[in-house]
N, C-alpha and C. Protein backbone atom coordinates (compact mmCIF):
# COMPACT_ATOMS: atom_id res chain seq x y z
N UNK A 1 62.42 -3.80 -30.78
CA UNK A 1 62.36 -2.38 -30.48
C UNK A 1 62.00 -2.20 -29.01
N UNK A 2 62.87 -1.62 -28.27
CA UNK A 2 62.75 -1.02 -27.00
C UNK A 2 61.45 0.35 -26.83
N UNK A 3 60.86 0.19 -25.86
CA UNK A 3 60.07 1.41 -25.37
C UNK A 3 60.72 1.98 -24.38
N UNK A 4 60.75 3.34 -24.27
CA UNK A 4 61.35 3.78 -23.14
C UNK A 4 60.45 3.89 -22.45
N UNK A 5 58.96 4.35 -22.34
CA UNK A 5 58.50 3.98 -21.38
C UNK A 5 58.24 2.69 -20.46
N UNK A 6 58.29 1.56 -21.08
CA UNK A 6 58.49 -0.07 -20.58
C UNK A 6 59.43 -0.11 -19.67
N UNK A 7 60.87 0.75 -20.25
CA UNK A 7 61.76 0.39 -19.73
C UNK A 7 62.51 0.98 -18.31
N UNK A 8 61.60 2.32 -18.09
CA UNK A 8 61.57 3.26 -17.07
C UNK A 8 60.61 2.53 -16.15
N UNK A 9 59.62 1.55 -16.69
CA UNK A 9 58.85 1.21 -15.48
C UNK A 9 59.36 -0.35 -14.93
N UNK A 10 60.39 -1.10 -15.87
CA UNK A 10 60.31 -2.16 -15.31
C UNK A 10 62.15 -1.80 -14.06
N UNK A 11 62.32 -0.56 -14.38
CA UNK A 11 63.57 -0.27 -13.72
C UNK A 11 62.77 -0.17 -12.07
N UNK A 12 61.51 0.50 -12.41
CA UNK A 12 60.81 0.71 -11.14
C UNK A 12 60.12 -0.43 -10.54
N UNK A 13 60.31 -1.75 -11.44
CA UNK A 13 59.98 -2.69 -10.69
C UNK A 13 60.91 -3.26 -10.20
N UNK A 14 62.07 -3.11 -10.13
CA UNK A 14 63.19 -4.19 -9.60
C UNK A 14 63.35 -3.08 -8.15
N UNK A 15 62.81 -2.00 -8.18
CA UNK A 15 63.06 -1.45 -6.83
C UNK A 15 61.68 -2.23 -5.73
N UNK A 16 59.92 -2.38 -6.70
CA UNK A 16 59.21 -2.82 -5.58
C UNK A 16 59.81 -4.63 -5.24
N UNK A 17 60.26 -5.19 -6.17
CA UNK A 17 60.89 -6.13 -6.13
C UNK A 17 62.01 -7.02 -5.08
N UNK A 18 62.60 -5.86 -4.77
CA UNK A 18 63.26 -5.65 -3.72
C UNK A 18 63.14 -4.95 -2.43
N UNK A 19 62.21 -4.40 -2.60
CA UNK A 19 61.35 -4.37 -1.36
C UNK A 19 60.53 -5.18 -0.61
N UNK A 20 59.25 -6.20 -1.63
CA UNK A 20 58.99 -7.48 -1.56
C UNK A 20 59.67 -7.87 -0.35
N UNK A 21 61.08 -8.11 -1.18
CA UNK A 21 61.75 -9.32 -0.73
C UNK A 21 62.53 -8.80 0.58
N UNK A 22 62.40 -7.68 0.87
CA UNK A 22 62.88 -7.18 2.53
C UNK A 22 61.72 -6.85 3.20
N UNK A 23 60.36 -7.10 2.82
CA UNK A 23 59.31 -7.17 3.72
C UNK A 23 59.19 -8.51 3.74
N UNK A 24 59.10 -9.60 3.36
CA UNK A 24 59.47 -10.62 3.46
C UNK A 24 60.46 -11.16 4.14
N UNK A 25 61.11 -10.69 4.43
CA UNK A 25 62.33 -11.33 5.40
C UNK A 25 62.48 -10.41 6.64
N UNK A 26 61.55 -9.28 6.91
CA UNK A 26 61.33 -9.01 8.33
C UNK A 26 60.23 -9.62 8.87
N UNK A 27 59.24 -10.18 7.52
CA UNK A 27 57.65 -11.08 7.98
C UNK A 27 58.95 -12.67 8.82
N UNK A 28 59.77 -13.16 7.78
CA UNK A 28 60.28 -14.26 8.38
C UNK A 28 60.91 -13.69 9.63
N UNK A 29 61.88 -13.25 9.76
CA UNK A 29 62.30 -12.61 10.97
C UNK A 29 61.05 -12.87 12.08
N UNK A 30 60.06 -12.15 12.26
CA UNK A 30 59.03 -12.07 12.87
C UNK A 30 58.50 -13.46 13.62
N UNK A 31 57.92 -14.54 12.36
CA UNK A 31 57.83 -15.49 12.84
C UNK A 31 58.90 -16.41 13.75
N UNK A 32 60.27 -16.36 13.15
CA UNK A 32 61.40 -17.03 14.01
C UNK A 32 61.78 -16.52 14.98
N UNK A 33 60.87 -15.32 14.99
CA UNK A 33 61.15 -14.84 16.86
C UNK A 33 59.95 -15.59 17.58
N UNK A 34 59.17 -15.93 17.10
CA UNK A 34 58.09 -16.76 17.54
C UNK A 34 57.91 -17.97 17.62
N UNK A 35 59.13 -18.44 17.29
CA UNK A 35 59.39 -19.75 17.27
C UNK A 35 58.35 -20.88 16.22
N UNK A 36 58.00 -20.01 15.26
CA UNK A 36 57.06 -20.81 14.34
C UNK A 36 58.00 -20.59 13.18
N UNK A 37 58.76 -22.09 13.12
CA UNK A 37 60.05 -22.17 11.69
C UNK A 37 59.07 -22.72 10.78
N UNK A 38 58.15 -23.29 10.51
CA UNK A 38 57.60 -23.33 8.89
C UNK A 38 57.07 -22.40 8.40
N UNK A 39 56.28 -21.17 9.03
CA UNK A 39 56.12 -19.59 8.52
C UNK A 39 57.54 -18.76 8.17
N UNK A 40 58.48 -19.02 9.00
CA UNK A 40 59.50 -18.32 8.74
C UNK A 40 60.21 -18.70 7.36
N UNK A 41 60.08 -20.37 7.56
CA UNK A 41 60.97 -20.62 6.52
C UNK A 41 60.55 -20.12 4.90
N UNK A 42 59.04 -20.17 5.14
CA UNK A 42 58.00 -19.78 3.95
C UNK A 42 58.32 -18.44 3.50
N UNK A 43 58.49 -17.64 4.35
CA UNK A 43 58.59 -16.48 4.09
C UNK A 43 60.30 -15.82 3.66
N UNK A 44 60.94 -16.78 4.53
CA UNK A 44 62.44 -16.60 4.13
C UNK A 44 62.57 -17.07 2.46
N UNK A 45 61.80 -18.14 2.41
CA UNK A 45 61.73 -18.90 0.67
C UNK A 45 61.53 -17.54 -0.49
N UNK A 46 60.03 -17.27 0.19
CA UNK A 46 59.56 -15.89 -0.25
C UNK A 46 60.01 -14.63 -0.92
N UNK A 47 61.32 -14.26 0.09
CA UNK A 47 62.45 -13.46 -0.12
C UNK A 47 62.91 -13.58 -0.88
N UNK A 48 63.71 -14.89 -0.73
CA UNK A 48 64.67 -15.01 -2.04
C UNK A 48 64.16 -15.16 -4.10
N UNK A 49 62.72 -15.78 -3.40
CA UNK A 49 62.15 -15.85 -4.77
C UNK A 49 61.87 -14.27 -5.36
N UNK A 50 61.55 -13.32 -4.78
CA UNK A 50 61.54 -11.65 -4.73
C UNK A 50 62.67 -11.49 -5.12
N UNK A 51 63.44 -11.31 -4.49
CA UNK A 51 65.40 -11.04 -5.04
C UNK A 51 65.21 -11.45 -6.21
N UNK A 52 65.13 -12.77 -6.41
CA UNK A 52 65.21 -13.07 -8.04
C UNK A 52 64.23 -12.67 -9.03
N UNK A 53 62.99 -12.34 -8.75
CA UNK A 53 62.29 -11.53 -9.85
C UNK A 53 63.03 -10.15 -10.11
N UNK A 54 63.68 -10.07 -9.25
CA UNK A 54 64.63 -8.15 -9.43
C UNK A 54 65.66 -8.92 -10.51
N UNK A 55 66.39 -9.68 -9.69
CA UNK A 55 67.51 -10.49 -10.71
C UNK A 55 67.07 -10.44 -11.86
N UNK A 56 65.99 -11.30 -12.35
CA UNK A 56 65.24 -11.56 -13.14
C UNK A 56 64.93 -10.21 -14.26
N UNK A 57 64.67 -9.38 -14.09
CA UNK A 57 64.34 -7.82 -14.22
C UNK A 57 65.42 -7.22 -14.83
N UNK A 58 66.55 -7.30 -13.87
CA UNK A 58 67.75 -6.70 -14.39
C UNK A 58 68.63 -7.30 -15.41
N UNK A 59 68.60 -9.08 -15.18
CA UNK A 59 68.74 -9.61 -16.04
C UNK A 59 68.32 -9.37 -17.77
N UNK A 60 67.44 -9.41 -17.75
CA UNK A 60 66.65 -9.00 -19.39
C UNK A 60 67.44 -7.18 -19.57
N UNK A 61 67.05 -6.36 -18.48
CA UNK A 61 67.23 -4.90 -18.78
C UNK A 61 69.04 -5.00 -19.80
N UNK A 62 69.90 -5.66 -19.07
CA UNK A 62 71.21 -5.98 -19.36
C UNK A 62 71.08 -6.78 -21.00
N UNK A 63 70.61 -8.07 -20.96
CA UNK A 63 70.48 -8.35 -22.11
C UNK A 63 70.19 -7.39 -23.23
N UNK A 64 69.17 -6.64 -22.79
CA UNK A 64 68.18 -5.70 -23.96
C UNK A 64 69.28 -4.80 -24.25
N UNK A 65 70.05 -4.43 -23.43
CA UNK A 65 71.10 -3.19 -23.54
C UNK A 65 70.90 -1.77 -22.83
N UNK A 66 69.87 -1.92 -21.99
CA UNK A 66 69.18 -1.04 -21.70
C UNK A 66 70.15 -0.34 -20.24
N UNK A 67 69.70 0.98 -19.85
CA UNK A 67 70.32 1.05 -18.32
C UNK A 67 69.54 0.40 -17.25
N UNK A 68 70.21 0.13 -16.46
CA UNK A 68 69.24 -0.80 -15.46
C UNK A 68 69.76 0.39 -13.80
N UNK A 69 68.75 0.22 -13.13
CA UNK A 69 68.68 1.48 -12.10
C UNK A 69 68.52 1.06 -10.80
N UNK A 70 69.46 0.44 -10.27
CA UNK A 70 69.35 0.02 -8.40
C UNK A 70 68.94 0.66 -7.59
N UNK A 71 67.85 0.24 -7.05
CA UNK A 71 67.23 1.11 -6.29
C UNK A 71 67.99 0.81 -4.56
N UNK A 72 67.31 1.99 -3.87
CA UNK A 72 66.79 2.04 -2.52
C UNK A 72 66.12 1.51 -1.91
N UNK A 73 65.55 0.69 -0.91
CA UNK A 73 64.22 0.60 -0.62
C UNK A 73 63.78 1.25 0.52
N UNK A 74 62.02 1.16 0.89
CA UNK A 74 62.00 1.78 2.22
C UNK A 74 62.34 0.61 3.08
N UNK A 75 61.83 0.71 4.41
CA UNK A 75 62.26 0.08 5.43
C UNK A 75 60.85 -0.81 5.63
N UNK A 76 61.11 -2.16 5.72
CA UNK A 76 59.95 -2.61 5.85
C UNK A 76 59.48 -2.60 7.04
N UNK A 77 57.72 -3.29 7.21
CA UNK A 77 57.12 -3.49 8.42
C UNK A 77 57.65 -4.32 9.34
N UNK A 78 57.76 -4.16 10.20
CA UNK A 78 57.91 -5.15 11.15
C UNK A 78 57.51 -5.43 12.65
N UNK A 79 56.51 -4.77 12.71
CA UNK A 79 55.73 -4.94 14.01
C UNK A 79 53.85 -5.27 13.46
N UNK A 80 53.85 -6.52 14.26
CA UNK A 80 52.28 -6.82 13.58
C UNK A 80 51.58 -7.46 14.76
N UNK A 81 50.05 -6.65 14.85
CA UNK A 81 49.21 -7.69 15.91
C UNK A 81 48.85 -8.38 15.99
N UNK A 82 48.73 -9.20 15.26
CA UNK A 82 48.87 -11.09 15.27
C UNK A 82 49.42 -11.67 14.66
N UNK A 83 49.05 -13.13 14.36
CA UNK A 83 49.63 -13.94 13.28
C UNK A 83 49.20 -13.95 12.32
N UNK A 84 48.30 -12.90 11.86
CA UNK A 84 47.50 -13.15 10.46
C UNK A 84 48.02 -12.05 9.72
N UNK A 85 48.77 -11.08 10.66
CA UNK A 85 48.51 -9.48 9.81
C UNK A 85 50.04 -9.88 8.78
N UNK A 86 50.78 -10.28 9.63
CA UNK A 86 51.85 -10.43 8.33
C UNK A 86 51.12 -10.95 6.99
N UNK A 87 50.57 -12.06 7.07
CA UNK A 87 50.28 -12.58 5.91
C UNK A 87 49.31 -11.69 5.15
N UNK A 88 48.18 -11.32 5.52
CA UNK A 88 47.62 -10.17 5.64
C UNK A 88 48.17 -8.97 4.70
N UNK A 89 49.41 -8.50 4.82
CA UNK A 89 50.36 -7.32 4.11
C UNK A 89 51.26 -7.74 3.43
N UNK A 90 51.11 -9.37 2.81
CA UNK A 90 51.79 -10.10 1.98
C UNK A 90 50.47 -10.05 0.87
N UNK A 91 49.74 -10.91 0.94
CA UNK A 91 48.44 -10.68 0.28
C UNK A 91 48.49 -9.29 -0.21
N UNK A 92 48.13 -8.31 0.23
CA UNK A 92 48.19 -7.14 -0.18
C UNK A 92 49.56 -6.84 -1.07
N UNK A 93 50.35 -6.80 -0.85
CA UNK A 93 51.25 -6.96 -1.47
C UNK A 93 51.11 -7.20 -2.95
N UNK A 94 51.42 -8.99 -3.02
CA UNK A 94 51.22 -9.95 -4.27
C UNK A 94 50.23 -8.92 -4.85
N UNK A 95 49.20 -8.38 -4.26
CA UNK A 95 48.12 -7.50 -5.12
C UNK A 95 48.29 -6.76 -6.13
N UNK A 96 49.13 -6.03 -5.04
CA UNK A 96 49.54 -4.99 -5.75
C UNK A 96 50.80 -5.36 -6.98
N UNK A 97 51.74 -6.40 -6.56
CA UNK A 97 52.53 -6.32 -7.81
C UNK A 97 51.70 -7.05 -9.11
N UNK A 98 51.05 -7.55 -8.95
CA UNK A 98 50.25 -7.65 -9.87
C UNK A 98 49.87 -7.07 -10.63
N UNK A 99 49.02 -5.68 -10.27
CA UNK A 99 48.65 -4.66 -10.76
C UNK A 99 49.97 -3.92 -11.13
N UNK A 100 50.77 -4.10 -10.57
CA UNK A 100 52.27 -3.45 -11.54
C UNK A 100 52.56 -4.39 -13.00
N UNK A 101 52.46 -5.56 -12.68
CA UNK A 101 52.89 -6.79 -13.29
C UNK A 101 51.97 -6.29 -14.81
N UNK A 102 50.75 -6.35 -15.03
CA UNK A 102 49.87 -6.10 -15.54
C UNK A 102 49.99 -4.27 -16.29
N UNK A 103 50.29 -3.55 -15.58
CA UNK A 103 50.20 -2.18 -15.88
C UNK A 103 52.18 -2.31 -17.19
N UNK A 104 53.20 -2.68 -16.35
CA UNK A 104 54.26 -3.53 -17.06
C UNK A 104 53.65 -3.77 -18.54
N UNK A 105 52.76 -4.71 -18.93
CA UNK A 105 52.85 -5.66 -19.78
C UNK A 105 52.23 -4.77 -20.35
N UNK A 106 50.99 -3.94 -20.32
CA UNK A 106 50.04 -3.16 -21.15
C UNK A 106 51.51 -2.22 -21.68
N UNK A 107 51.70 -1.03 -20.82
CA UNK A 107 53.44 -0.43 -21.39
C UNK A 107 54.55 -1.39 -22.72
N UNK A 108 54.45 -2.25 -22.21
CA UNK A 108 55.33 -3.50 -23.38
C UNK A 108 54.34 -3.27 -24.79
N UNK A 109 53.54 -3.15 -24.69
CA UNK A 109 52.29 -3.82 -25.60
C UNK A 109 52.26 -2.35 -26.58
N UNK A 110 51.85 -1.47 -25.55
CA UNK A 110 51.51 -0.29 -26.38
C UNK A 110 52.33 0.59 -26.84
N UNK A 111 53.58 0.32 -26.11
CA UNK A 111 55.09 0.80 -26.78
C UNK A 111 55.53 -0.17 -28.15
N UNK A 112 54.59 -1.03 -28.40
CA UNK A 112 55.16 -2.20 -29.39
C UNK A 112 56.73 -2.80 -29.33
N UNK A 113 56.74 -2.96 -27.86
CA UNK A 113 57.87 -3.73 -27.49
C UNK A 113 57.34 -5.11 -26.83
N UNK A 114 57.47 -5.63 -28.53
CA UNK A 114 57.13 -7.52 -28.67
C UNK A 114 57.73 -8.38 -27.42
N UNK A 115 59.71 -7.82 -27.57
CA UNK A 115 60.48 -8.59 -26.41
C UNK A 115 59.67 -8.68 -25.23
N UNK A 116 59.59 -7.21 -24.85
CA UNK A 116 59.61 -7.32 -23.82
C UNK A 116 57.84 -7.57 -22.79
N UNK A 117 56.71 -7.40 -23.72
CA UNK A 117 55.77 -7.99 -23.65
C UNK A 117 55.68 -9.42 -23.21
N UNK A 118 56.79 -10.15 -24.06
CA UNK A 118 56.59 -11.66 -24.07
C UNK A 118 57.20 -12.13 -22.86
N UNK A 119 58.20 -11.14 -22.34
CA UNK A 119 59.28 -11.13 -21.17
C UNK A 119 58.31 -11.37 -19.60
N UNK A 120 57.06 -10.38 -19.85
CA UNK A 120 56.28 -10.34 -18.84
C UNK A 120 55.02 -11.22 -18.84
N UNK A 121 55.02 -12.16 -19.79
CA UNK A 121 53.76 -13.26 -19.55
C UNK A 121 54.52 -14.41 -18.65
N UNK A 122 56.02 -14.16 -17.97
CA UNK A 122 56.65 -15.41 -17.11
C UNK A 122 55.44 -14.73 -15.85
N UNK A 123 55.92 -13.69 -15.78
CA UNK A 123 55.44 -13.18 -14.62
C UNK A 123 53.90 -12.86 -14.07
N UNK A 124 53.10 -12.92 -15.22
CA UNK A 124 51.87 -12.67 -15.12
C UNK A 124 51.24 -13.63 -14.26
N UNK A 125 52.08 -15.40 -15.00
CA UNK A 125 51.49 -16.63 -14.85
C UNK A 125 51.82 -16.79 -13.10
N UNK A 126 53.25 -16.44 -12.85
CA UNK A 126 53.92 -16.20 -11.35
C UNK A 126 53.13 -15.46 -10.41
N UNK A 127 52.05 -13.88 -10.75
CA UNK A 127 51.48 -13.44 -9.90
C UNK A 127 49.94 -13.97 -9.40
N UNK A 128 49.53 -14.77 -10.40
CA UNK A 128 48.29 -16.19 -9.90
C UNK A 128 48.70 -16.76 -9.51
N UNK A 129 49.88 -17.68 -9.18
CA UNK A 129 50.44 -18.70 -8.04
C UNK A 129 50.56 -17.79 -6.99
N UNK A 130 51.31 -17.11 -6.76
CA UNK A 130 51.56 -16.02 -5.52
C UNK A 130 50.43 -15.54 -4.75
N UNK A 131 49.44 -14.88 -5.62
CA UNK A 131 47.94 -14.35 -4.90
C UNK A 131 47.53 -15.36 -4.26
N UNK A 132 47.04 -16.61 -5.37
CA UNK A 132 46.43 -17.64 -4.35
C UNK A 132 47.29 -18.39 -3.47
N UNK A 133 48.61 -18.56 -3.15
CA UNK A 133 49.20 -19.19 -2.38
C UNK A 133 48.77 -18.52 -1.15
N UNK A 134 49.30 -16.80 -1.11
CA UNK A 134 49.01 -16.02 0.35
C UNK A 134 47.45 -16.24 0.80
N UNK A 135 46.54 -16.38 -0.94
CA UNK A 135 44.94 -16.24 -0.52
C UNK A 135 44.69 -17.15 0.69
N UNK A 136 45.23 -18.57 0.44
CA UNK A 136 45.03 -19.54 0.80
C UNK A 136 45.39 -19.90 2.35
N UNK A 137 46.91 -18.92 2.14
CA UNK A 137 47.70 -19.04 3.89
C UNK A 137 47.28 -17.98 4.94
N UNK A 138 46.15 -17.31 3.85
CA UNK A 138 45.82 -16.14 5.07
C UNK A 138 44.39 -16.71 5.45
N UNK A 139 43.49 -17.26 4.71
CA UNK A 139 42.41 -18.09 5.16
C UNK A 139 43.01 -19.30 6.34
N UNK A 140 43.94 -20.14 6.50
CA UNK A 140 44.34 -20.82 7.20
C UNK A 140 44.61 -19.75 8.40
N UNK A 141 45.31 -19.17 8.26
CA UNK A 141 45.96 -18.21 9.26
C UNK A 141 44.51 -17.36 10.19
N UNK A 142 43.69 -17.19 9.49
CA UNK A 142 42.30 -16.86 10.53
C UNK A 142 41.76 -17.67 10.81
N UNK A 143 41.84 -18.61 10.41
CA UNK A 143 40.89 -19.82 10.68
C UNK A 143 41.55 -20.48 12.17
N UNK A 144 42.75 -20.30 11.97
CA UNK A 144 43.86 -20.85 13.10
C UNK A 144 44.51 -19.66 14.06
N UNK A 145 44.14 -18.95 13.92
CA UNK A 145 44.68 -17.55 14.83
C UNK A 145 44.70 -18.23 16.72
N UNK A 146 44.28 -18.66 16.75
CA UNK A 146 44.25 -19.19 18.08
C UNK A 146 45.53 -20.36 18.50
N UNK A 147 45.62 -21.55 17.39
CA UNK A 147 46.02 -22.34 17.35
C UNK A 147 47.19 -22.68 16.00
N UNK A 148 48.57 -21.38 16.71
CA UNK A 148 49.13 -21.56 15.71
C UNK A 148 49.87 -22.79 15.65
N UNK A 149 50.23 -23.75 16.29
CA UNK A 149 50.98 -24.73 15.48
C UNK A 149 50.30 -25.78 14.56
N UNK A 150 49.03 -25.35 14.61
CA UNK A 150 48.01 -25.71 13.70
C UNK A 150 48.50 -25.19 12.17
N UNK A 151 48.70 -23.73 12.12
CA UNK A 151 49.03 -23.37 10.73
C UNK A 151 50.41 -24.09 10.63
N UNK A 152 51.36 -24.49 11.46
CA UNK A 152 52.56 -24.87 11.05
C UNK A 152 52.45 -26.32 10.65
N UNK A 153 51.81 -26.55 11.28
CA UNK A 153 51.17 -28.44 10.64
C UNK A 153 50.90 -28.39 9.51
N UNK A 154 50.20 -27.54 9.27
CA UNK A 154 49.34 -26.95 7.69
C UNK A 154 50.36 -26.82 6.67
N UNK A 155 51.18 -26.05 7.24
CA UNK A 155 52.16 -25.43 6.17
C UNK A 155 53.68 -26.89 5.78
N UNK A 156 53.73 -27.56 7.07
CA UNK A 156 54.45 -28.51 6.52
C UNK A 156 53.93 -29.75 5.93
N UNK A 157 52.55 -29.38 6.29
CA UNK A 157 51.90 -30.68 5.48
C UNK A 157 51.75 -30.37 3.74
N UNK A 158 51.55 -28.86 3.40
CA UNK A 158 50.78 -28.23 2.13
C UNK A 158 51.93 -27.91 1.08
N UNK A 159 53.19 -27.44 1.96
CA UNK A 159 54.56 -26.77 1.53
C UNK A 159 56.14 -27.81 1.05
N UNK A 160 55.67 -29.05 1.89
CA UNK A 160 56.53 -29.88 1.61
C UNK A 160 57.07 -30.59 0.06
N UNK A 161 58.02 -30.21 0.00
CA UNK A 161 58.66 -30.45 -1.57
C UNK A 161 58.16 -29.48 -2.43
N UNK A 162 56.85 -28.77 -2.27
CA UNK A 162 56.20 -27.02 -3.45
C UNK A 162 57.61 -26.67 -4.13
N UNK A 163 58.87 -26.31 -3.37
CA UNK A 163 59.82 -25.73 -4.12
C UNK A 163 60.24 -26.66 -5.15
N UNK A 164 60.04 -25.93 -6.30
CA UNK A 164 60.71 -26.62 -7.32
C UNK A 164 61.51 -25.37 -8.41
N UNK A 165 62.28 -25.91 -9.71
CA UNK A 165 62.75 -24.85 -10.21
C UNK A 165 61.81 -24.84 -11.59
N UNK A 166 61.83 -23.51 -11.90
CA UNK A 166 60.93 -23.47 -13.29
C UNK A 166 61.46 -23.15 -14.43
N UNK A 167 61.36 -24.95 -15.19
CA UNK A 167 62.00 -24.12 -16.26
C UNK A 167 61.94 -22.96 -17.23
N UNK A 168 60.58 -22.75 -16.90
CA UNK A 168 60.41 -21.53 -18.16
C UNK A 168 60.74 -19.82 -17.50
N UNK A 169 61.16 -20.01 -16.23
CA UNK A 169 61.41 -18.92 -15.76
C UNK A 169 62.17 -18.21 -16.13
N UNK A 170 62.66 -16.74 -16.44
CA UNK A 170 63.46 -15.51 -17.11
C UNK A 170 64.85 -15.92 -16.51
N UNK A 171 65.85 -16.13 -17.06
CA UNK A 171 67.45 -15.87 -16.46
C UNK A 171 67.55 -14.91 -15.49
N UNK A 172 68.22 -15.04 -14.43
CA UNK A 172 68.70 -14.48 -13.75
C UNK A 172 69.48 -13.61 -13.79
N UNK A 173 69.75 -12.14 -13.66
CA UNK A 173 71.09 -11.75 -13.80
C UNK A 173 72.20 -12.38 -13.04
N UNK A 174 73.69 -12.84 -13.33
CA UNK A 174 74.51 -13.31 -12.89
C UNK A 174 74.49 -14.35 -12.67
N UNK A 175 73.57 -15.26 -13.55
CA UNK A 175 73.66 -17.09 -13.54
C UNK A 175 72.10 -17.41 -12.28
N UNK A 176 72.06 -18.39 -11.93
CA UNK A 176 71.42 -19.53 -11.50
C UNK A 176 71.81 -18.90 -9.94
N UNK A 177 70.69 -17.91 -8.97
CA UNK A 177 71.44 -17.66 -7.51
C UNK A 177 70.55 -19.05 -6.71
């Protein structure tokens, strides 16, 4: 059984979803104007993993039978006074989808939509890796504000091989991007 309220809010998540993932790729942008490619690349990674939680999103909405609703986004940030603030408004970020992530699953729950409840414990487990990953790169990132190829040492020492694929992760809409 579908909730329509569940299903009006997870339409509204494939829009912050995709926003994410274009503040994320003006944060990478940012760094590769700075000539620091292991932040960029992190953050370019970042992106695409965002895209695919929308994928991800729309994917199930399609399965379920449901309408699925492409959003707009705004325009992301892209001017920041140091090297910390990007990460900084990533953190914040992950926060906040969390608290979507979470607000999501309670909607699943109390609409007594079992599917789609169970749909959002991929993601629950996804927004504790995410928090503490940024927790972690924004503590480096002040700690090193002076001495950034310090964080890039960091990040290719900490980041190297991390990408992996998960199997238990939600289908994609349109296959494997």
């Amino acid at each position: 059984m579908t909730d329509s309220a569940f299903i009006a809010k997870l339409n509204e998540q494939v829009a912050y979803e995709f926003g994410a993932s274009q503040q994320y790729i003006a944060i990478a942008v940012h760094y590769q104007d700075q000539t620091l490619p292991q932040l960029a690349a992190l953050f370019f990674e970042q992106a695409v993993e965002e895209r695919n939680h929308a994928m991800m999103m729309i994917g199930y909405l399609l399965d379920a039978g449901e309408k699925v609703t492409v959003p707009g986004v705004s325009a992301p940030q892209t001017e920041f006074d140091d090297i910390a603030a990007p990460i900084a408004l990533a953190l914040a970020q992950e926060r906040r989808v969390t608290a979507q992530i979470s607000a999501l699953t309670g909607a699943a729950r109390d609409g007594g939509d079992y599917a789609g409840e169970q749909f959002m414990q991929w993601f629950i487990k996804e927004q504790v890796e995410e928090v503490s990953k940024m927790s972690s790169l924004l503590d480096v990132a002040n700690r090193l504000k002076d001495n950034p190829m310090d964080i890039e040492t960091w990040i290719a020492r900490e980041e190297s091989g991390a990408s992996t694929i998960d199997p238990t992760a939600p289908a994609a809409a349109g296959g494997a991007l």
